[in-house]
C-alpha atoms as a PDB file:
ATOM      1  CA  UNK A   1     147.866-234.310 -16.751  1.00  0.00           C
ATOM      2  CA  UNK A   2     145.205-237.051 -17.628  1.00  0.00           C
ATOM      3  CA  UNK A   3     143.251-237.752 -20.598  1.00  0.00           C
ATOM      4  CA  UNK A   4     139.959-235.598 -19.384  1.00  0.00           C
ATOM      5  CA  UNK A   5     142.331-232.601 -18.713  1.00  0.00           C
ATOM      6  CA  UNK A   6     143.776-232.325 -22.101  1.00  0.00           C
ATOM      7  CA  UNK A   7     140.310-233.211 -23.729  1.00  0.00           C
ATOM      8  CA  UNK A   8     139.057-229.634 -21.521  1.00  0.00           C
ATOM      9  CA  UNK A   9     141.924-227.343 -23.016  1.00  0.00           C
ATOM     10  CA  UNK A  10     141.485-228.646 -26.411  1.00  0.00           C
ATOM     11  CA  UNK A  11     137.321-227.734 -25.730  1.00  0.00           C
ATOM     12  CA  UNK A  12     138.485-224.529 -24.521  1.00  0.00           C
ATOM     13  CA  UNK A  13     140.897-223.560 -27.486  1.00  0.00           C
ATOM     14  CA  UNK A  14     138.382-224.726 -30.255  1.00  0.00           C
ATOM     15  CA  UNK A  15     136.171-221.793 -28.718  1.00  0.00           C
ATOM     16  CA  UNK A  16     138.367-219.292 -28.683  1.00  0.00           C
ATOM     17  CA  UNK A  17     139.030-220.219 -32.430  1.00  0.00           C
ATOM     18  CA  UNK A  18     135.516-220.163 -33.038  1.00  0.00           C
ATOM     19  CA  UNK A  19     134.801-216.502 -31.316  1.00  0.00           C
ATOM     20  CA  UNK A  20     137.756-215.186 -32.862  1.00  0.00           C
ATOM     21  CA  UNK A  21     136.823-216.628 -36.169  1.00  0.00           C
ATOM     22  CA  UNK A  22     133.175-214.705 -36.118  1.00  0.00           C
ATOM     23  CA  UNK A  23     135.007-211.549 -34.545  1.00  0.00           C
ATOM     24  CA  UNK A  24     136.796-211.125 -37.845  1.00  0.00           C
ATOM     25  CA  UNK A  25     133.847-212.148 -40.373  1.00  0.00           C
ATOM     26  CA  UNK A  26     131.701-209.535 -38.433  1.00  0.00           C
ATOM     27  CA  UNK A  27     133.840-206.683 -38.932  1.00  0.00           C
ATOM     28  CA  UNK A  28     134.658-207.712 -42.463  1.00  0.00           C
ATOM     29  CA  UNK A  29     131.013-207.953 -43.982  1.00  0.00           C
ATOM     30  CA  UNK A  30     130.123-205.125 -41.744  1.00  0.00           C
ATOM     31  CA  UNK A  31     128.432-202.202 -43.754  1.00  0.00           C
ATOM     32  CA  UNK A  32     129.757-198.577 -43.692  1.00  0.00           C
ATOM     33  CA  UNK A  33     128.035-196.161 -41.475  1.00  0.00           C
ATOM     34  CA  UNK A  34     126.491-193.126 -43.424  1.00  0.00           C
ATOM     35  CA  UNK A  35     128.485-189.732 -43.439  1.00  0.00           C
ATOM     36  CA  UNK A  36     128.429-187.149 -40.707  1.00  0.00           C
ATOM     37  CA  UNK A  37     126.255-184.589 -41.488  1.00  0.00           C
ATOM     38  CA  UNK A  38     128.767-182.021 -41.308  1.00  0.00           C
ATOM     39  CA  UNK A  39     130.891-183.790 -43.985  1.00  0.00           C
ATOM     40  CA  UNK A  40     130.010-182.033 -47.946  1.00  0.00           C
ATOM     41  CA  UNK A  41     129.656-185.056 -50.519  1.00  0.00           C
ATOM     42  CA  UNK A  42     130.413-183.492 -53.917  1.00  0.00           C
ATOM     43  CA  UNK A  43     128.287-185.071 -57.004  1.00  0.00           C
ATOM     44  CA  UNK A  44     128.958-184.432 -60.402  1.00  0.00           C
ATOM     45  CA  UNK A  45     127.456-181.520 -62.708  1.00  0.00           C
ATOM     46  CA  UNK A  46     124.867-182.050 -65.348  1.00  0.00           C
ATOM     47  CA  UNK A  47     124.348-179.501 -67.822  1.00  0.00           C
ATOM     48  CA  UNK A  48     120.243-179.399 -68.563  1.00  0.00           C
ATOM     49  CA  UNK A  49     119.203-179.223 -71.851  1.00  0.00           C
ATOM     50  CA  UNK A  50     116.580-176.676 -72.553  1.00  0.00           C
ATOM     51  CA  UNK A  51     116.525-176.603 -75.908  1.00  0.00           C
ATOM     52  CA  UNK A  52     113.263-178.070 -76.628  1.00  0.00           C
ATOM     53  CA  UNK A  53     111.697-178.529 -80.149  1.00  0.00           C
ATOM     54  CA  UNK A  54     108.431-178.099 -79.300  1.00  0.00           C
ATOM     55  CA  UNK A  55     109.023-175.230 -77.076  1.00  0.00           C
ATOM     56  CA  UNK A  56     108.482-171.990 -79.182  1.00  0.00           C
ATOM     57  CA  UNK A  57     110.968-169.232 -79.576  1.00  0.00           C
ATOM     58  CA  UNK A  58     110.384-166.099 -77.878  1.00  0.00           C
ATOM     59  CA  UNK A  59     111.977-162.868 -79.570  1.00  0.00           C
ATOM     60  CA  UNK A  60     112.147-159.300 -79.038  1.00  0.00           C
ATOM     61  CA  UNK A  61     112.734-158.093 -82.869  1.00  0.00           C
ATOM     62  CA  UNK A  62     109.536-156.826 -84.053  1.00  0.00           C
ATOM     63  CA  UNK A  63     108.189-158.856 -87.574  1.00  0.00           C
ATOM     64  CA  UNK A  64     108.267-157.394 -90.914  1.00  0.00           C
ATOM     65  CA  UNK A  65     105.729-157.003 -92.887  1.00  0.00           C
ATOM     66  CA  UNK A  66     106.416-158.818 -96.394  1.00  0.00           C
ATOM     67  CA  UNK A  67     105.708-157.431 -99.921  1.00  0.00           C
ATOM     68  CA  UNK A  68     102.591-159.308-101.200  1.00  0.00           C
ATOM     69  CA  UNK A  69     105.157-160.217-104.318  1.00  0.00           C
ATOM     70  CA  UNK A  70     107.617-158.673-106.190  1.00  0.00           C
ATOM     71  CA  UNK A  71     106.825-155.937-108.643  1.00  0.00           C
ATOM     72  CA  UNK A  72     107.780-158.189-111.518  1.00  0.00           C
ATOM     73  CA  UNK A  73     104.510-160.519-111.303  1.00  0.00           C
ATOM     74  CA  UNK A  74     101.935-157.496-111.509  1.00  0.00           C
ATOM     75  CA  UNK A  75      99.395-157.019-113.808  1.00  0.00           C
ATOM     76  CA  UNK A  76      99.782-154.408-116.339  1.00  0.00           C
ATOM     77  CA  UNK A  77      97.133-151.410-117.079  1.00  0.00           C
ATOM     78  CA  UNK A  78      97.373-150.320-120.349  1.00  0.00           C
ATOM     79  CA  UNK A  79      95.291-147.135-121.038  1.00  0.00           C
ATOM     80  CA  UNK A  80      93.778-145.525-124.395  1.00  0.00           C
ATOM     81  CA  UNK A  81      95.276-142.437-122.766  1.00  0.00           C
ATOM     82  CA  UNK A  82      98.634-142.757-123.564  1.00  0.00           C
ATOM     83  CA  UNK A  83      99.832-145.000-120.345  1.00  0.00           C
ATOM     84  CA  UNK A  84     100.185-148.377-118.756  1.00  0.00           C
ATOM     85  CA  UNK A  85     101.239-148.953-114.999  1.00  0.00           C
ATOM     86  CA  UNK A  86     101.059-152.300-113.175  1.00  0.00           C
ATOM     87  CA  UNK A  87      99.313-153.530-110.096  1.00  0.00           C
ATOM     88  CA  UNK A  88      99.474-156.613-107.438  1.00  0.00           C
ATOM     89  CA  UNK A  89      98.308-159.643-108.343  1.00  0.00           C
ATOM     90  CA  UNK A  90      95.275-160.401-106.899  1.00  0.00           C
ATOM     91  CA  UNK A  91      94.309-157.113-107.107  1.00  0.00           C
ATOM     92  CA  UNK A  92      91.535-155.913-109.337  1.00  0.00           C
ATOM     93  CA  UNK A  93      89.939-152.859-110.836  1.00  0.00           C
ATOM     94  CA  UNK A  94      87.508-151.155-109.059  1.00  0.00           C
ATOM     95  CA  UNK A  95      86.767-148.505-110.462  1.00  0.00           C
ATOM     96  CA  UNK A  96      87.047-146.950-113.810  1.00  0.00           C
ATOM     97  CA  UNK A  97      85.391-143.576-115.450  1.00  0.00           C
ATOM     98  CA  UNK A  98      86.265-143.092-118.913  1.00  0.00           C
ATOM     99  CA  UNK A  99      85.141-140.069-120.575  1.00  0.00           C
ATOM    100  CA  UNK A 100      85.101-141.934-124.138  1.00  0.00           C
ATOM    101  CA  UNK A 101      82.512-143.969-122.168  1.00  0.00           C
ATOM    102  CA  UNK A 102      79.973-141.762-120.516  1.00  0.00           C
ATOM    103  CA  UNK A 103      77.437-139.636-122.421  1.00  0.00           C
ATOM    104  CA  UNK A 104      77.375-136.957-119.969  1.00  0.00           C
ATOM    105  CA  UNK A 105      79.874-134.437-119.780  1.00  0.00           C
ATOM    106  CA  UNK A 106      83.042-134.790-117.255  1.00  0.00           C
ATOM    107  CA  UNK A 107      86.287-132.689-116.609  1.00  0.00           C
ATOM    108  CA  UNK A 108      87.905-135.774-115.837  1.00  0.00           C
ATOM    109  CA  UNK A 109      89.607-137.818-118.548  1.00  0.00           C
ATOM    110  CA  UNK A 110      89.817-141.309-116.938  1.00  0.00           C
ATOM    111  CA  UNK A 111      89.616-141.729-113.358  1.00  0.00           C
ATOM    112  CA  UNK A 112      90.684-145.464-112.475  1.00  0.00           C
ATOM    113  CA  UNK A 113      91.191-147.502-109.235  1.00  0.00           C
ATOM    114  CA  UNK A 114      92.511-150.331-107.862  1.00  0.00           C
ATOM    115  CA  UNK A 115      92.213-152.395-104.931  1.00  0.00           C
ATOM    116  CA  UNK A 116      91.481-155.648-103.187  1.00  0.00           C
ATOM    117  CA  UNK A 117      87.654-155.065-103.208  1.00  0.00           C
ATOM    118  CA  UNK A 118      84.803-153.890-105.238  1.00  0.00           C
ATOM    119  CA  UNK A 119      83.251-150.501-105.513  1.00  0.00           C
ATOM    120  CA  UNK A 120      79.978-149.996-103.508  1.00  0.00           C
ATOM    121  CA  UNK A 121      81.289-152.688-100.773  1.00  0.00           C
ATOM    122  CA  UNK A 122      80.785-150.003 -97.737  1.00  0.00           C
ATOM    123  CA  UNK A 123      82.001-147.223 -99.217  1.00  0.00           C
ATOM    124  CA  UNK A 124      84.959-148.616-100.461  1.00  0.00           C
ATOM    125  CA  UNK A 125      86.261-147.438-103.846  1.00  0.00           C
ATOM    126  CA  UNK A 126      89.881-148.250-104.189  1.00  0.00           C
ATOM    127  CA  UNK A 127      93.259-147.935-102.820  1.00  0.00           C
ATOM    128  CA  UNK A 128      95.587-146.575-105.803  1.00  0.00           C
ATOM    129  CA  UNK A 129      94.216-143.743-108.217  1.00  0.00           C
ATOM    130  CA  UNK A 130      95.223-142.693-111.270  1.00  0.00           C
ATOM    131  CA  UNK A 131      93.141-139.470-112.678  1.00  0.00           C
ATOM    132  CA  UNK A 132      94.365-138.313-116.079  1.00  0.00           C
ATOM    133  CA  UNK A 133      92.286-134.384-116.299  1.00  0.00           C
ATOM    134  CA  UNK A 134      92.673-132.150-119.522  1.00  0.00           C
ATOM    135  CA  UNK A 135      94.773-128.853-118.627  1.00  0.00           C
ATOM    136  CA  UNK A 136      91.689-127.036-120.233  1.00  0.00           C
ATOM    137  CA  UNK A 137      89.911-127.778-117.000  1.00  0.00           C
ATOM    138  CA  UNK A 138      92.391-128.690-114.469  1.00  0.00           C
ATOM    139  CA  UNK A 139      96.224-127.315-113.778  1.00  0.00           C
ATOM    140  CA  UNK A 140      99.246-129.034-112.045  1.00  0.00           C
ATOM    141  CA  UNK A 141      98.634-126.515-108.931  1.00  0.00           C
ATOM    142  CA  UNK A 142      95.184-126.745-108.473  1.00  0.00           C
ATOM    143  CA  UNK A 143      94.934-130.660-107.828  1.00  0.00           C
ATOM    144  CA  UNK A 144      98.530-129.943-105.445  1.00  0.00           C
ATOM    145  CA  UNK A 145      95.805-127.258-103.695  1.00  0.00           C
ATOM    146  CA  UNK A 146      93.263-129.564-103.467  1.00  0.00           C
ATOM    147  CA  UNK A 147      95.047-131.840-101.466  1.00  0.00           C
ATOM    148  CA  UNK A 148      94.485-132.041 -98.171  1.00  0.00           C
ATOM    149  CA  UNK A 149      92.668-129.017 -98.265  1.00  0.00           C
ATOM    150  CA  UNK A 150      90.382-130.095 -95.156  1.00  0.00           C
ATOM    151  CA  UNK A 151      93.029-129.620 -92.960  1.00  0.00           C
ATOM    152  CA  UNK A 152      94.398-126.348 -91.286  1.00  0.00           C
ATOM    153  CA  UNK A 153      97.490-127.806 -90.261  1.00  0.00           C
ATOM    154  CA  UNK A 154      97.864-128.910 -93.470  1.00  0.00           C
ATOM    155  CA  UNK A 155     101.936-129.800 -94.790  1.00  0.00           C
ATOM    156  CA  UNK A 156     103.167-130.129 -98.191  1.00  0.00           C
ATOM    157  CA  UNK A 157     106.892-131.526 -99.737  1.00  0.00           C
ATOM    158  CA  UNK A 158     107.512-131.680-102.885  1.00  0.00           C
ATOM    159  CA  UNK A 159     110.593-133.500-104.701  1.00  0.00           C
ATOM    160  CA  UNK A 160     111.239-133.632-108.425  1.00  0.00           C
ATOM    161  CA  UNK A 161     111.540-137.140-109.868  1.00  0.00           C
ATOM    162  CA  UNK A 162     112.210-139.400-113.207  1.00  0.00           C
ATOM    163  CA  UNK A 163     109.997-142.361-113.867  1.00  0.00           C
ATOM    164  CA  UNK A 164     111.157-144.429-116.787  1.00  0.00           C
ATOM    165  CA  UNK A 165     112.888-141.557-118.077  1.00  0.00           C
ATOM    166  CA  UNK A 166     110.166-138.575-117.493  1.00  0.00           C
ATOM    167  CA  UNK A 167     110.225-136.495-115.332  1.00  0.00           C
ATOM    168  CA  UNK A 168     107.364-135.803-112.650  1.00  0.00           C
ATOM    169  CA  UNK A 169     106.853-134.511-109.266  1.00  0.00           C
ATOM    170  CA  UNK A 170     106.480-136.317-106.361  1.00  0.00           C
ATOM    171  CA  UNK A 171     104.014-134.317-103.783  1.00  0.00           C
ATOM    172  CA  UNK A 172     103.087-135.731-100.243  1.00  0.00           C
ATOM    173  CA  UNK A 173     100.892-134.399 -97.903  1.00  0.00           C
ATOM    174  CA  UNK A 174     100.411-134.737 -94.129  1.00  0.00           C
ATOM    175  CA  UNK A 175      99.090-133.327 -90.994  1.00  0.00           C
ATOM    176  CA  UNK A 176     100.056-133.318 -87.585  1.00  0.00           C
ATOM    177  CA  UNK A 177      96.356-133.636 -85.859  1.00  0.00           C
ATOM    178  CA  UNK A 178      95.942-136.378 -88.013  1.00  0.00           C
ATOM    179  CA  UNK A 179      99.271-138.882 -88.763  1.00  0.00           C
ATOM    180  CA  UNK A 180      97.936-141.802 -90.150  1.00  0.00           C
ATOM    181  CA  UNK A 181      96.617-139.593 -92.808  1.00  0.00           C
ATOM    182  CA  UNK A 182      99.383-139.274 -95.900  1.00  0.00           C
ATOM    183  CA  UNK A 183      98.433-138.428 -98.943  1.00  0.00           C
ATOM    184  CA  UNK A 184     101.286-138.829-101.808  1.00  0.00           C
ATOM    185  CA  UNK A 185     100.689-138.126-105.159  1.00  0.00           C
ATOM    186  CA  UNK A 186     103.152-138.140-108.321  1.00  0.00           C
ATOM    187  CA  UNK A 187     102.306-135.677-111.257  1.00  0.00           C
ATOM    188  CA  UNK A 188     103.285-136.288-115.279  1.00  0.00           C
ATOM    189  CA  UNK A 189     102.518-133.764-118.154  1.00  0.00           C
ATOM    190  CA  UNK A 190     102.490-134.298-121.611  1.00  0.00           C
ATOM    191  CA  UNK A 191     100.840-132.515-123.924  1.00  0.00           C
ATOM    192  CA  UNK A 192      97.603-131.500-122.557  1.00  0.00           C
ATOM    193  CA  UNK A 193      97.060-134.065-120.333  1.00  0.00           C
ATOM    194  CA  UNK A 194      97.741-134.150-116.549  1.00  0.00           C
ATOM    195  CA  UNK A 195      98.754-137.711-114.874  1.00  0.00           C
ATOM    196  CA  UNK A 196      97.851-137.835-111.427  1.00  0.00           C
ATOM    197  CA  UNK A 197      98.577-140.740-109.401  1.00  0.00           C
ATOM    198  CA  UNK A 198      97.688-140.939-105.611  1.00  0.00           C
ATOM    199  CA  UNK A 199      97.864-143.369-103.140  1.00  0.00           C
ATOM    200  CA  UNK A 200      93.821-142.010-101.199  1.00  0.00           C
ATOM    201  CA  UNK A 201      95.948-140.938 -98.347  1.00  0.00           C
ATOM    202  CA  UNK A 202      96.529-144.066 -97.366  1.00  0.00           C
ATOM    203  CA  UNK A 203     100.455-144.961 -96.219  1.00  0.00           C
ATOM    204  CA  UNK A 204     100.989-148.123 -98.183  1.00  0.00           C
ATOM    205  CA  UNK A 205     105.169-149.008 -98.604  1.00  0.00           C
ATOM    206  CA  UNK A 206     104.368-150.925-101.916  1.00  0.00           C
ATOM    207  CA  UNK A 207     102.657-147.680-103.606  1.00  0.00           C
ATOM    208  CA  UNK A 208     106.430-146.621-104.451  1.00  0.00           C
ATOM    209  CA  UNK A 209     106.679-150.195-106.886  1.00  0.00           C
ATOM    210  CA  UNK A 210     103.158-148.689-108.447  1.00  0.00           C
ATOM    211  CA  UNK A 211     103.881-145.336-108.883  1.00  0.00           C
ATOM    212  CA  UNK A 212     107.261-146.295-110.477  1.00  0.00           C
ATOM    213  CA  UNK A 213     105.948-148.663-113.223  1.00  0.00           C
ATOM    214  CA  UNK A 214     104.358-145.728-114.593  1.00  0.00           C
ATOM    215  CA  UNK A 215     104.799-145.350-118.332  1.00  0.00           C
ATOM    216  CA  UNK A 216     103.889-143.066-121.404  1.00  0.00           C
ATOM    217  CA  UNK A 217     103.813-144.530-124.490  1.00  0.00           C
END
């Protein structure tokens, strides 16, 4: 074989080398082909949280109502009748009749109120009561009588009780055709005088912290 014969395979071989050469880089740099779509890629699992400060709380349980403070930060009533009993703060009296007062004639001994308001404001004239009434003109079941007395339906309990070591009775009122309307009322004698402390038929919770502060002297 000449010179230009051997010069042709050695052309020939160097191509080869060449082709096979980019063969192999092609199939190594060649990029994966994406999944069949009836292959199932798993990803992980993220837990979301949802606890949010600024997103408010949502709760079934209904709210309570608070007391508007404790019984021992009252104000205390202290009466020329032979009594004291306390009151909210905040609270003020509205109303007060004393028969040492007046110069015209009155059954009533002292008839005080209290309350958030003032008397004459539409009608309004307190929320606690506390009528003392001379047995001379008055008697334990005449005021009972009296109560709730507009009502046919009217409903009466009574249950004995101590307050500070005396003993009164504790009488509430009610009505079915009308049950918003309570009237409770707690009773002291001494002497001749009747103490009769009412709540003016209005439920209050708290009127069980002023009824109990009652006190002779």
């Amino acid at each position: 074989m000449n010179q230009k014969g051997f010069a042709n395979i050695a052309l020939i071989i160097a191509l080869v080398v060449i082709v096979v050469g980019a063969g192999a880089y092609f199939l190594m740099t060649k990029k994966p082909s994406a999944p069949s779509t009836n292959s199932t890629t798993e990803f992980p699992t993220t837990k979301e949280d949802t606890n949010v400060g600024t997103q408010p709380t949502q709760t079934n349980t209904p709210p309570k109502t608070a007391p508007a403070q404790p019984a021992s930060t009252w104000q205390t009533y202290r009466s020329g009748y032979g009594f004291e009993i306390q009151y909210p703060q905040g609270w003020k009296i509205v109303n007060e009749l004393d028969s040492k007062k007046v110069s015209y004639p009155t059954t009533i001994l002292l008839s005080i109120s209290f309350g958030t308001g003032t008397y004459g404001n539409e009608g309004y004239d307190g929320e606690w009561f506390v009528f003392v009434r001379d047995k001379s003109s008055a008697s334990v079941e005449g005021l009972i009588k009296d109560m709730g007395k507009q009502f046919s339906d009217r409903q009466e309990k009574r249950e004995n009780i101590t307050i500070n070591g005396v003993s009164a009775l504790k009488v509430v009122v009610t009505t079915p055709s009308t049950p918003s309307w309570v009237y409770e009322a707690v009773i002291v004698e001494k002497g001749n005088s009747i103490y009769f402390v009412h709540n003016g038929a209005i439920k209050n919770d708290l009127f069980d912290e002023f009824y109990s502060s009652f006190k002779l002297n």
